[in-house]
PDB file of N, CA and C in Angstrom:
ATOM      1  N   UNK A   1     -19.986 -98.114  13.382  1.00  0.00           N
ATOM      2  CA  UNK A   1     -18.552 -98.242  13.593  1.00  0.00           C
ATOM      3  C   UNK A   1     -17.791 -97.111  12.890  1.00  0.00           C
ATOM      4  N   UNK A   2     -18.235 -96.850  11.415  1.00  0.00           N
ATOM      5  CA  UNK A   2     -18.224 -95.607  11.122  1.00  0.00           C
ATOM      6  C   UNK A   2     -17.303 -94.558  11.618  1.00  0.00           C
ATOM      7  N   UNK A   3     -18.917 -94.152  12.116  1.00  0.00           N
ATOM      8  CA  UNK A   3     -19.381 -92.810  13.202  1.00  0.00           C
ATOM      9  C   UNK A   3     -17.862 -92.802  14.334  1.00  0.00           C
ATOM     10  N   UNK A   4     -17.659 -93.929  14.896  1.00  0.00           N
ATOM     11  CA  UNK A   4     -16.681 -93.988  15.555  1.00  0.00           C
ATOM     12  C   UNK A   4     -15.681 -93.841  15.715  1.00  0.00           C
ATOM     13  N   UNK A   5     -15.006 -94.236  14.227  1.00  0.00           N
ATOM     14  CA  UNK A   5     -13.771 -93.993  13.717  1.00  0.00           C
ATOM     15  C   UNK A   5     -13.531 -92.552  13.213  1.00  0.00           C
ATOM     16  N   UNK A   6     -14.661 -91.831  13.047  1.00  0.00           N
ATOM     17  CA  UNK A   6     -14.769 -90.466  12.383  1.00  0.00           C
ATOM     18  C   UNK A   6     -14.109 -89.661  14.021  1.00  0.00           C
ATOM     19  N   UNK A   7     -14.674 -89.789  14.528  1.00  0.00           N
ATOM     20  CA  UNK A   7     -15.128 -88.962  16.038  1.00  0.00           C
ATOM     21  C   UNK A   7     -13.616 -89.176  16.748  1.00  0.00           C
ATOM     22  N   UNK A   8     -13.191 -90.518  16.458  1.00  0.00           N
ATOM     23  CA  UNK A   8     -11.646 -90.802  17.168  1.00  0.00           C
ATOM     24  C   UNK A   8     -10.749 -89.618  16.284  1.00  0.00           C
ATOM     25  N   UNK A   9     -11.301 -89.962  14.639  1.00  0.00           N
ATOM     26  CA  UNK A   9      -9.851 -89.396  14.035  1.00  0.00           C
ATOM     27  C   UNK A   9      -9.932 -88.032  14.873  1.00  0.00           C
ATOM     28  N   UNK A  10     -11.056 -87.306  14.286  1.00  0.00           N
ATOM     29  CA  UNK A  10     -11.527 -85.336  14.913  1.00  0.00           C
ATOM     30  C   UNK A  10     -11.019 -85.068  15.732  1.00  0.00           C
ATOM     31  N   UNK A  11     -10.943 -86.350  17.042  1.00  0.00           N
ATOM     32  CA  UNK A  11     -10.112 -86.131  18.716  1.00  0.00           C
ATOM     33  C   UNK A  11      -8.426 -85.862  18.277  1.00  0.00           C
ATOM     34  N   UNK A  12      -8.647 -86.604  17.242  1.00  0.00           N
ATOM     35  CA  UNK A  12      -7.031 -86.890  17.424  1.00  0.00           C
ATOM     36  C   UNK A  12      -6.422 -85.297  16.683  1.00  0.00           C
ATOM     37  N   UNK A  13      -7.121 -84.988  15.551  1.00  0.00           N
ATOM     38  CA  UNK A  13      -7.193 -83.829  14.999  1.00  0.00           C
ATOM     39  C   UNK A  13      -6.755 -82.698  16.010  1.00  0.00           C
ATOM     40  N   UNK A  14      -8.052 -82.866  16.831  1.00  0.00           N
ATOM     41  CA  UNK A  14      -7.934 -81.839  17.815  1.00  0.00           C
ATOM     42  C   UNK A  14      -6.934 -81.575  18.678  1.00  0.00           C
ATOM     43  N   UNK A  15      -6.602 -82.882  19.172  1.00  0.00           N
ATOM     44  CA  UNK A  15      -5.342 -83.119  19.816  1.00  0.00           C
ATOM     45  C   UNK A  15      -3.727 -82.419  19.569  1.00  0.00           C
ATOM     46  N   UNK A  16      -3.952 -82.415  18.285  1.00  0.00           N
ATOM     47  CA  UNK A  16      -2.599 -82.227  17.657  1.00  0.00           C
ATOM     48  C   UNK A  16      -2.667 -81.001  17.155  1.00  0.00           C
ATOM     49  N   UNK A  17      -3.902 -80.372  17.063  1.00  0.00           N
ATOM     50  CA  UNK A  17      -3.820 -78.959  16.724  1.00  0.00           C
ATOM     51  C   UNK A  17      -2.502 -78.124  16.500  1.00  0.00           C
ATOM     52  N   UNK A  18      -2.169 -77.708  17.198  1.00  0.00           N
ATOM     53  CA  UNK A  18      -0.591 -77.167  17.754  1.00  0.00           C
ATOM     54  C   UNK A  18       0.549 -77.346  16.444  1.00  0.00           C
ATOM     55  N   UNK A  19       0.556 -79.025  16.539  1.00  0.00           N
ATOM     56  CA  UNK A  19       1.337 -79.128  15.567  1.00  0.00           C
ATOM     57  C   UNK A  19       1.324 -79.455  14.435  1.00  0.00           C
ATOM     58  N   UNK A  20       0.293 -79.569  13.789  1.00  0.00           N
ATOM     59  CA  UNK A  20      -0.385 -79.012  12.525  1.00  0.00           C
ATOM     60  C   UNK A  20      -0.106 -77.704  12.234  1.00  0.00           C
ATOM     61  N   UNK A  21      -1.001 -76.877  12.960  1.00  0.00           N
ATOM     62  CA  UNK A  21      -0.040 -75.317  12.602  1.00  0.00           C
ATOM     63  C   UNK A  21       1.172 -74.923  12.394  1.00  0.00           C
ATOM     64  N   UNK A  22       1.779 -75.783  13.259  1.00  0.00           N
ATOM     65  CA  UNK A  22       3.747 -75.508  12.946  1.00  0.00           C
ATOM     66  C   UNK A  22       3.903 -76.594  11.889  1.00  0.00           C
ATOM     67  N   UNK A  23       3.762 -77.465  11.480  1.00  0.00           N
ATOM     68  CA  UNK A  23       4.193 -77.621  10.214  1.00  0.00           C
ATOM     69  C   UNK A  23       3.434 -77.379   8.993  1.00  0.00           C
ATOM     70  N   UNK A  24       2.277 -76.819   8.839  1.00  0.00           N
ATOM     71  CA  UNK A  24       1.696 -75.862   7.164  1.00  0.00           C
ATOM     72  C   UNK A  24       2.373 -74.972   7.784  1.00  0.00           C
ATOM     73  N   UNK A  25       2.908 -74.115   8.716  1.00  0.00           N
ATOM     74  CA  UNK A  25       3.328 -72.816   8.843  1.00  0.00           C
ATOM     75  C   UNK A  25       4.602 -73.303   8.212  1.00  0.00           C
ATOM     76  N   UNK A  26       5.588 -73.907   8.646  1.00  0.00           N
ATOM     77  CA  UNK A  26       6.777 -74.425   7.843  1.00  0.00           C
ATOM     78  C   UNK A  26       6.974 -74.575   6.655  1.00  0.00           C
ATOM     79  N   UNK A  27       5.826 -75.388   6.679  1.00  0.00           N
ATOM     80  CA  UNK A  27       5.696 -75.972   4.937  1.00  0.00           C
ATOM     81  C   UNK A  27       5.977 -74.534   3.914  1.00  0.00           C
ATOM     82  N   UNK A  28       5.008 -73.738   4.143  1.00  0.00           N
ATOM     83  CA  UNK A  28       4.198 -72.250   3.773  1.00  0.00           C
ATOM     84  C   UNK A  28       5.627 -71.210   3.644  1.00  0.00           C
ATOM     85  N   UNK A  29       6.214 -71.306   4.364  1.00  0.00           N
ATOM     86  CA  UNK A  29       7.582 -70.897   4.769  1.00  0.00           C
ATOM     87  C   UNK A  29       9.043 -71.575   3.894  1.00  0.00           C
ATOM     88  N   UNK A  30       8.437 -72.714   3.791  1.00  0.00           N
ATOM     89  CA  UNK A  30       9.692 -73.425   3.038  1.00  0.00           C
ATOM     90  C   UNK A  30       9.462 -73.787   1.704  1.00  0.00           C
ATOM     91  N   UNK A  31       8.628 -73.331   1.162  1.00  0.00           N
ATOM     92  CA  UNK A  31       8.030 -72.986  -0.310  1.00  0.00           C
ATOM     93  C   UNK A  31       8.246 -72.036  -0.546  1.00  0.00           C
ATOM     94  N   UNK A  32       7.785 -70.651   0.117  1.00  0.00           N
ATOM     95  CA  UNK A  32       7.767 -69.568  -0.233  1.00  0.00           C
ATOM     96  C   UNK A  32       9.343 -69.781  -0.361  1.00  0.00           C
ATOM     97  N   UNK A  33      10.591 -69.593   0.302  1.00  0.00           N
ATOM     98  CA  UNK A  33      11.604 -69.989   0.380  1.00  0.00           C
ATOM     99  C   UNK A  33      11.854 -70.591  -1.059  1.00  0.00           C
ATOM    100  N   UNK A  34      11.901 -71.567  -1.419  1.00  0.00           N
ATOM    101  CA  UNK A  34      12.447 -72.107  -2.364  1.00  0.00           C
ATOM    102  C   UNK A  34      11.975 -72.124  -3.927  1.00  0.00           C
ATOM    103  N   UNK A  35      10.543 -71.275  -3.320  1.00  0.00           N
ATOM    104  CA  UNK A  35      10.041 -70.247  -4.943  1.00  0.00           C
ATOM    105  C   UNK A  35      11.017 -69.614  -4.986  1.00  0.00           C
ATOM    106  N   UNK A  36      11.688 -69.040  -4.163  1.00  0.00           N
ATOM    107  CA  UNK A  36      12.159 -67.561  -4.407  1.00  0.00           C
ATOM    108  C   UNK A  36      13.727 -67.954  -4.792  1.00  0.00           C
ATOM    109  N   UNK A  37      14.312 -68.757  -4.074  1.00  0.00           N
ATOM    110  CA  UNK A  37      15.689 -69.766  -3.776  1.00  0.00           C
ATOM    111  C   UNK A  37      15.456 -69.773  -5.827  1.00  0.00           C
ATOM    112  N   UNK A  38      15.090 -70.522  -6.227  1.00  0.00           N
ATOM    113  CA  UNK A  38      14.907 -71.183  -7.329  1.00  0.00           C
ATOM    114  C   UNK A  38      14.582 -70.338  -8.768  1.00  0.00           C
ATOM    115  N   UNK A  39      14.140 -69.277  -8.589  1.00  0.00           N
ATOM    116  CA  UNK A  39      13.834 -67.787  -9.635  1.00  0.00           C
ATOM    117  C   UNK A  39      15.013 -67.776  -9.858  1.00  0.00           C
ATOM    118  N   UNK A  40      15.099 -66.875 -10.779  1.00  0.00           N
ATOM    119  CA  UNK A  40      16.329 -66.353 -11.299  1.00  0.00           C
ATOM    120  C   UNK A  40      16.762 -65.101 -11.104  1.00  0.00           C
ATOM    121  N   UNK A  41      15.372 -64.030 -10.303  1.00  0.00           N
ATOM    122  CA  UNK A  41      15.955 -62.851  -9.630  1.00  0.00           C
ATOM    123  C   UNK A  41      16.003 -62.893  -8.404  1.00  0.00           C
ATOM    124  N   UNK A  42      15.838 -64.474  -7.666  1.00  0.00           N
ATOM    125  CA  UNK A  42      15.780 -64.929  -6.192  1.00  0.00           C
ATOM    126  C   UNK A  42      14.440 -64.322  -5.809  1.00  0.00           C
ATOM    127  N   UNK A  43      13.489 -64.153  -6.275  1.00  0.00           N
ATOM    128  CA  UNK A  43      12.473 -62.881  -5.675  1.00  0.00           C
ATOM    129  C   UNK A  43      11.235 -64.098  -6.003  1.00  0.00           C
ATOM    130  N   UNK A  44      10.704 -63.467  -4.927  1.00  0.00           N
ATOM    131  CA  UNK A  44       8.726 -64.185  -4.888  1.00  0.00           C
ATOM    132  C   UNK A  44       7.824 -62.988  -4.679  1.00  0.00           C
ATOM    133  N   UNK A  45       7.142 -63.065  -5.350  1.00  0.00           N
ATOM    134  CA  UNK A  45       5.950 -61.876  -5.146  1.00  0.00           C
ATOM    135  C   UNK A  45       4.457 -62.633  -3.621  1.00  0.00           C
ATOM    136  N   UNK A  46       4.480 -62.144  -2.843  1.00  0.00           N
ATOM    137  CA  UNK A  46       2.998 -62.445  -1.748  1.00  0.00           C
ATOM    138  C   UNK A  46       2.326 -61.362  -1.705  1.00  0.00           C
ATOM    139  N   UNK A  47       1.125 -61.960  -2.337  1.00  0.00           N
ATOM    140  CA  UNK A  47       0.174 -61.269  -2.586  1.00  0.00           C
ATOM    141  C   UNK A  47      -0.637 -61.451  -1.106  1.00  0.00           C
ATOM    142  N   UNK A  48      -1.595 -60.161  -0.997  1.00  0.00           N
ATOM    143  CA  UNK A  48      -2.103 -60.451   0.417  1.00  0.00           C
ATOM    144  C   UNK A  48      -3.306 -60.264   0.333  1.00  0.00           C
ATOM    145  N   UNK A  49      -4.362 -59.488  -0.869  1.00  0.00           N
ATOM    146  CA  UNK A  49      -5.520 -59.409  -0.876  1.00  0.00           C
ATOM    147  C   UNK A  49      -6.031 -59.077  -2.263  1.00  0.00           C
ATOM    148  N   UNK A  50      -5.608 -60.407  -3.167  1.00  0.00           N
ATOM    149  CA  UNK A  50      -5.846 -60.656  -4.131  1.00  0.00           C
ATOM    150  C   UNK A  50      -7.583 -60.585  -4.144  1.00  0.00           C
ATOM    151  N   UNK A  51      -8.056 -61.165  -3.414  1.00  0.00           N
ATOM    152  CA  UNK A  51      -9.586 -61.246  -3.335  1.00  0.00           C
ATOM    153  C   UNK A  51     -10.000 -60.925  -2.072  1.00  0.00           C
ATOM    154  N   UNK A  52      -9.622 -59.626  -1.730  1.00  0.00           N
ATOM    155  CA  UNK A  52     -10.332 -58.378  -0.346  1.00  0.00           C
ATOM    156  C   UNK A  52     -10.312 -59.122   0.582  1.00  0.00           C
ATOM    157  N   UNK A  53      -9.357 -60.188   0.982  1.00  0.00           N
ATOM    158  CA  UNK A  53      -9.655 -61.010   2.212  1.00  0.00           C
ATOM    159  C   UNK A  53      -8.309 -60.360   3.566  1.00  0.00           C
ATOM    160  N   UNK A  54      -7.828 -59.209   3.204  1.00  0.00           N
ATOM    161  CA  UNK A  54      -6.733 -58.677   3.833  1.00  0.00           C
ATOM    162  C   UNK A  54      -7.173 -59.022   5.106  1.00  0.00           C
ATOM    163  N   UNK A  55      -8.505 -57.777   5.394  1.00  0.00           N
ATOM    164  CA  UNK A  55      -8.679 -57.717   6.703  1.00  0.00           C
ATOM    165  C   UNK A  55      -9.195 -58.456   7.693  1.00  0.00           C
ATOM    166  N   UNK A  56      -9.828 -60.067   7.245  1.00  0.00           N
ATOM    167  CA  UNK A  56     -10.436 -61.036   7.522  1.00  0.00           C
ATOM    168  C   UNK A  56      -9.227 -61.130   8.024  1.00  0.00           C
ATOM    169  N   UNK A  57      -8.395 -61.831   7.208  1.00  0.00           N
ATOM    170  CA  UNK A  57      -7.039 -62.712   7.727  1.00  0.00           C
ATOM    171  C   UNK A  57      -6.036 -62.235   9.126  1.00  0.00           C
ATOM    172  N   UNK A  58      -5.859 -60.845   8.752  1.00  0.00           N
ATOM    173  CA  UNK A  58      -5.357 -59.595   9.986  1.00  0.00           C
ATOM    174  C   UNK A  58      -6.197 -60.028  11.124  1.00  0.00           C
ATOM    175  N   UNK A  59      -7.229 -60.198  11.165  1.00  0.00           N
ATOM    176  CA  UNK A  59      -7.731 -60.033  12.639  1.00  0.00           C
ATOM    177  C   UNK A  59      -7.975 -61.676  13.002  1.00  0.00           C
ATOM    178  N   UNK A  60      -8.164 -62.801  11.733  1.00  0.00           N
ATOM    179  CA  UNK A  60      -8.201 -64.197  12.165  1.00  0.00           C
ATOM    180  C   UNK A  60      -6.420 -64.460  13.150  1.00  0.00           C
ATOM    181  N   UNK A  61      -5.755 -63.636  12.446  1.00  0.00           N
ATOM    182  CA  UNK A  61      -4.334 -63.636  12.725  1.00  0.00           C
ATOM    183  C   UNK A  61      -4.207 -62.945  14.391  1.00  0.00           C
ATOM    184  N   UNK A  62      -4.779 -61.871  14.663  1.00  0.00           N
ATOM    185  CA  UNK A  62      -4.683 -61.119  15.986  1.00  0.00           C
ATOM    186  C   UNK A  62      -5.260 -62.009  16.688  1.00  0.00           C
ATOM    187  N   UNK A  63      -6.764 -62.871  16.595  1.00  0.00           N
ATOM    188  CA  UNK A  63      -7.565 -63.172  17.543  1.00  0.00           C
ATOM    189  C   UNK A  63      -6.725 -64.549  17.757  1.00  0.00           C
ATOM    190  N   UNK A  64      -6.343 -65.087  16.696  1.00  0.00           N
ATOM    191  CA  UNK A  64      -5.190 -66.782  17.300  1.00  0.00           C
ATOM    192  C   UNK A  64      -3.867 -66.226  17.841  1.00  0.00           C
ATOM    193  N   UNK A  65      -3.517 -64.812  18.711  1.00  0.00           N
ATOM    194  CA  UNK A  65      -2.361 -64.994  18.985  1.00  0.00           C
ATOM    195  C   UNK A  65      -2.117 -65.700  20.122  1.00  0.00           C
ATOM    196  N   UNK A  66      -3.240 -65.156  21.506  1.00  0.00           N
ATOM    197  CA  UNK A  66      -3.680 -66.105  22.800  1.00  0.00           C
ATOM    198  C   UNK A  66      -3.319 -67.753  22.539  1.00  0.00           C
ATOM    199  N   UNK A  67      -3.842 -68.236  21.234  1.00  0.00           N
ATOM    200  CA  UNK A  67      -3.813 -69.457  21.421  1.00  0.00           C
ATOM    201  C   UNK A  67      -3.042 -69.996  21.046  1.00  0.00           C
ATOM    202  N   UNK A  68      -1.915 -69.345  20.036  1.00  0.00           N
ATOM    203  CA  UNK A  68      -0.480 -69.845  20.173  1.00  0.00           C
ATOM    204  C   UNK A  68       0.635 -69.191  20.947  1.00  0.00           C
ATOM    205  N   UNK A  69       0.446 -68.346  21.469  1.00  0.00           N
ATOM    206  CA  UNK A  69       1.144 -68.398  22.610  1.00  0.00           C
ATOM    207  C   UNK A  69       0.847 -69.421  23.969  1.00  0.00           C
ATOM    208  N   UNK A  70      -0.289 -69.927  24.342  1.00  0.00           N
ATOM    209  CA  UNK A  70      -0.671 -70.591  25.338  1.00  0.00           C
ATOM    210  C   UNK A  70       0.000 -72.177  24.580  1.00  0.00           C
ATOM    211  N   UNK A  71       0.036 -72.313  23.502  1.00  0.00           N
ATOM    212  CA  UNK A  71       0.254 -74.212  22.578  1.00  0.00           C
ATOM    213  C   UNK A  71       2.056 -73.888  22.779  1.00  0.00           C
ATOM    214  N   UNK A  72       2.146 -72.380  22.681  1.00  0.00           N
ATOM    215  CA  UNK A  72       3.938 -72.526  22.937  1.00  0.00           C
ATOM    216  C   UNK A  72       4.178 -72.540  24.685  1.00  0.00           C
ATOM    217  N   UNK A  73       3.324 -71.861  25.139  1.00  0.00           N
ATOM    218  CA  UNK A  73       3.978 -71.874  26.530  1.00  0.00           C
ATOM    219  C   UNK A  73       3.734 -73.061  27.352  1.00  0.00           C
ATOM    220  N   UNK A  74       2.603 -73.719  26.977  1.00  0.00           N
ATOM    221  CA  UNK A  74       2.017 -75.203  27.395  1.00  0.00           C
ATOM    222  C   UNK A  74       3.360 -76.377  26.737  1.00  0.00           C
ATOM    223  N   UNK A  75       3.922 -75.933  25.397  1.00  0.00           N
ATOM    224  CA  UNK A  75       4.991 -76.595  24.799  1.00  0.00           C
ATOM    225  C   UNK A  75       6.273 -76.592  25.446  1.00  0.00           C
ATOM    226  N   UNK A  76       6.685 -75.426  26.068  1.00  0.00           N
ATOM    227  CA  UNK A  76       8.023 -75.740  26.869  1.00  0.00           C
ATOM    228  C   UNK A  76       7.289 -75.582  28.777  1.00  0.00           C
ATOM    229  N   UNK A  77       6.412 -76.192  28.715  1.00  0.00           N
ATOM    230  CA  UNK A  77       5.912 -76.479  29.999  1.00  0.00           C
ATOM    231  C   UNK A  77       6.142 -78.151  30.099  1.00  0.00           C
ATOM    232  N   UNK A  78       5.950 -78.475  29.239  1.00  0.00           N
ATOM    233  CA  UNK A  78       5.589 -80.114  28.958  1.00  0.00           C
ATOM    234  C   UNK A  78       7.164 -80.447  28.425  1.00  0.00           C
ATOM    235  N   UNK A  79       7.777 -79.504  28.038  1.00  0.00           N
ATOM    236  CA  UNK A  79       9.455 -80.026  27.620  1.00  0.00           C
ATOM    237  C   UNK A  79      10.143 -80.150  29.545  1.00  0.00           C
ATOM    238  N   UNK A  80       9.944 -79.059  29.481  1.00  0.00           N
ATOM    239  CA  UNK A  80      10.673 -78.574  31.416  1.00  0.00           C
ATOM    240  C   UNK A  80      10.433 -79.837  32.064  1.00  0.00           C
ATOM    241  N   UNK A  81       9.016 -80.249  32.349  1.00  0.00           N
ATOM    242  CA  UNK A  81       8.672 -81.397  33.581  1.00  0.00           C
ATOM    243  C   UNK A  81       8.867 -82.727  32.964  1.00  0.00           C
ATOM    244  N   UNK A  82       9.654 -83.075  31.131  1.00  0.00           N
ATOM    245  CA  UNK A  82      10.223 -84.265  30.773  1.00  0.00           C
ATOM    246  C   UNK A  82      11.522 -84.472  30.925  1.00  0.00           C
ATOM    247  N   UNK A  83      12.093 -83.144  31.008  1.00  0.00           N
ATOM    248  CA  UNK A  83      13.952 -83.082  31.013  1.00  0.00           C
ATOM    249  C   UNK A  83      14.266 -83.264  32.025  1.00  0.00           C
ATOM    250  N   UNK A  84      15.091 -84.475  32.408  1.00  0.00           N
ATOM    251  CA  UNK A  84      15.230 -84.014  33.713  1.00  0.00           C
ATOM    252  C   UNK A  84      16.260 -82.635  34.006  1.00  0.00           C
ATOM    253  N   UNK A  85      16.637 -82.375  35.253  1.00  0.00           N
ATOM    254  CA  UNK A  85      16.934 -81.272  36.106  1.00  0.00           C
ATOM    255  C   UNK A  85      19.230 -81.680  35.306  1.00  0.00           C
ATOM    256  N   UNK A  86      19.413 -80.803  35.099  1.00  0.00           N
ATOM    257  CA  UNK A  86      20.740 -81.141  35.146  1.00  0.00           C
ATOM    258  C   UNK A  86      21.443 -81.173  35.890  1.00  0.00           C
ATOM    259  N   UNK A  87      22.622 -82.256  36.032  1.00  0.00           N
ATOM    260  CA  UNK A  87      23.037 -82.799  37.071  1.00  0.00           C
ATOM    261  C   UNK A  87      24.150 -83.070  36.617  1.00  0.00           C
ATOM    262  N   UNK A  88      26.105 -82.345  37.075  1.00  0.00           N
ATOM    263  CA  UNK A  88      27.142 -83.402  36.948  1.00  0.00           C
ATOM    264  C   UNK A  88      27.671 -84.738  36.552  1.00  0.00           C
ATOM    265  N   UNK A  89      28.271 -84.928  35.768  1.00  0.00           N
ATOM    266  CA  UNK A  89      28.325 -86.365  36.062  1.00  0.00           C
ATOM    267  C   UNK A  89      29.196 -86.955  36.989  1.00  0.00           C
ATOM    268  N   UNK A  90      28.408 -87.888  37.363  1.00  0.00           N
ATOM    269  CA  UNK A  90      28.862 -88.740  38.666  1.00  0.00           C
ATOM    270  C   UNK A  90      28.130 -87.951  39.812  1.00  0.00           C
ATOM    271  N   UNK A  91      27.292 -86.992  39.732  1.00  0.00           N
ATOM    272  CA  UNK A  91      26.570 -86.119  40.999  1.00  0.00           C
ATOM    273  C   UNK A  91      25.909 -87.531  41.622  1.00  0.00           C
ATOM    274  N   UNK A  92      25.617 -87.399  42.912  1.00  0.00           N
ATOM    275  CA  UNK A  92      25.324 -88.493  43.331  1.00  0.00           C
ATOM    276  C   UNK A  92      23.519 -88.125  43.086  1.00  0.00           C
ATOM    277  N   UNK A  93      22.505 -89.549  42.761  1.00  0.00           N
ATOM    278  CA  UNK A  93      20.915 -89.013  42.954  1.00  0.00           C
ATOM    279  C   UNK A  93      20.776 -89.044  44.294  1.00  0.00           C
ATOM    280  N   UNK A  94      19.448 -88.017  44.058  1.00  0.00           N
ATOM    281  CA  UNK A  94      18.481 -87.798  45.421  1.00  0.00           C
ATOM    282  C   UNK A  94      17.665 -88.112  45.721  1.00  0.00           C
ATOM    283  N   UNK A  95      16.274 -88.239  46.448  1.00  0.00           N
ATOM    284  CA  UNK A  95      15.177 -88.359  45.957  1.00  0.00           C
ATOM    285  C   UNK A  95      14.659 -86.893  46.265  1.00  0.00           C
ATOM    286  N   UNK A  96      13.378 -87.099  46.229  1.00  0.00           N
ATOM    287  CA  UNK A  96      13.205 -85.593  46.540  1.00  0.00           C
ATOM    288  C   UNK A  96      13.019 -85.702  48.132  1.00  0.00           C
ATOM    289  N   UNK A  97      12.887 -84.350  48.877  1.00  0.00           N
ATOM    290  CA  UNK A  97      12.701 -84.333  50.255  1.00  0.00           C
ATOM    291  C   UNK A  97      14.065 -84.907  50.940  1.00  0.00           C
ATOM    292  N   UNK A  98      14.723 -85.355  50.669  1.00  0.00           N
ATOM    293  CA  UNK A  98      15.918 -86.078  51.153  1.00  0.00           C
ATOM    294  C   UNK A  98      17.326 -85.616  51.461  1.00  0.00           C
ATOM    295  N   UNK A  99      17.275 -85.559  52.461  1.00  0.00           N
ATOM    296  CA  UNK A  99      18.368 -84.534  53.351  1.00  0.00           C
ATOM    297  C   UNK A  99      19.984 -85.455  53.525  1.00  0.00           C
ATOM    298  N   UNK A 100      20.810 -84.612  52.690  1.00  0.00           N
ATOM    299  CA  UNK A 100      22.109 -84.369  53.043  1.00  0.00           C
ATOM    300  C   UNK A 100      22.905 -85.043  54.434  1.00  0.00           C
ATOM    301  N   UNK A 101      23.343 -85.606  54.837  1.00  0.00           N
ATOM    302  CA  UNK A 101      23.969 -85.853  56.016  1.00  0.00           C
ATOM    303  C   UNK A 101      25.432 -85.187  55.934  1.00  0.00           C
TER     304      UNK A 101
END
């Protein structure tokens, strides 16, 4: 039963991928932010290859751009076909296919 519950959470993990990344990216963003907010010369130092990992990160960074651009464009794909279409108020509905007299 376990095993089961492990394998659901991972799906669900997986699932949500997307937005996991946007919020540690936030998070990451709104720290750095309020280190700096909170100093007394407003300033934060980011270090980028404290331990030679510059160029790892640079290209982990190039090779995920495909896949957040596809989690953003899949993201206002899935906003578009929930909103509906804007419409006047008081416009009369249609259905679709449905012709005007």
């Amino acid at each position: 039963m376990e095993e089961q519950q492990m394998l659901g959470y991972l799906r669900y993990v997986y699932a949500k991928r997307g937005e996991i990344a946007v919020a540690i990216t936030y998070y990451l963003v709104l720290v750095t932010f309020l280190t700096a907010y909170t100093h007394p010369t407003r300033t934060v130092t980011v270090t980028i290859d404290t331990y030679n990992e510059a160029d790892l990160e640079l290209a982990l960074m190039i090779l995920s751009l495909p896949a957040a651009a596809r989690f953003l464009l899949d993201s206002l794909k899935k906003h578009t076909k929930d909103t509906p279409a804007a419409e006047p108020p008081g416009a009369p509905t249609r259905q679709p296919h449905q012709r005007h007299a």
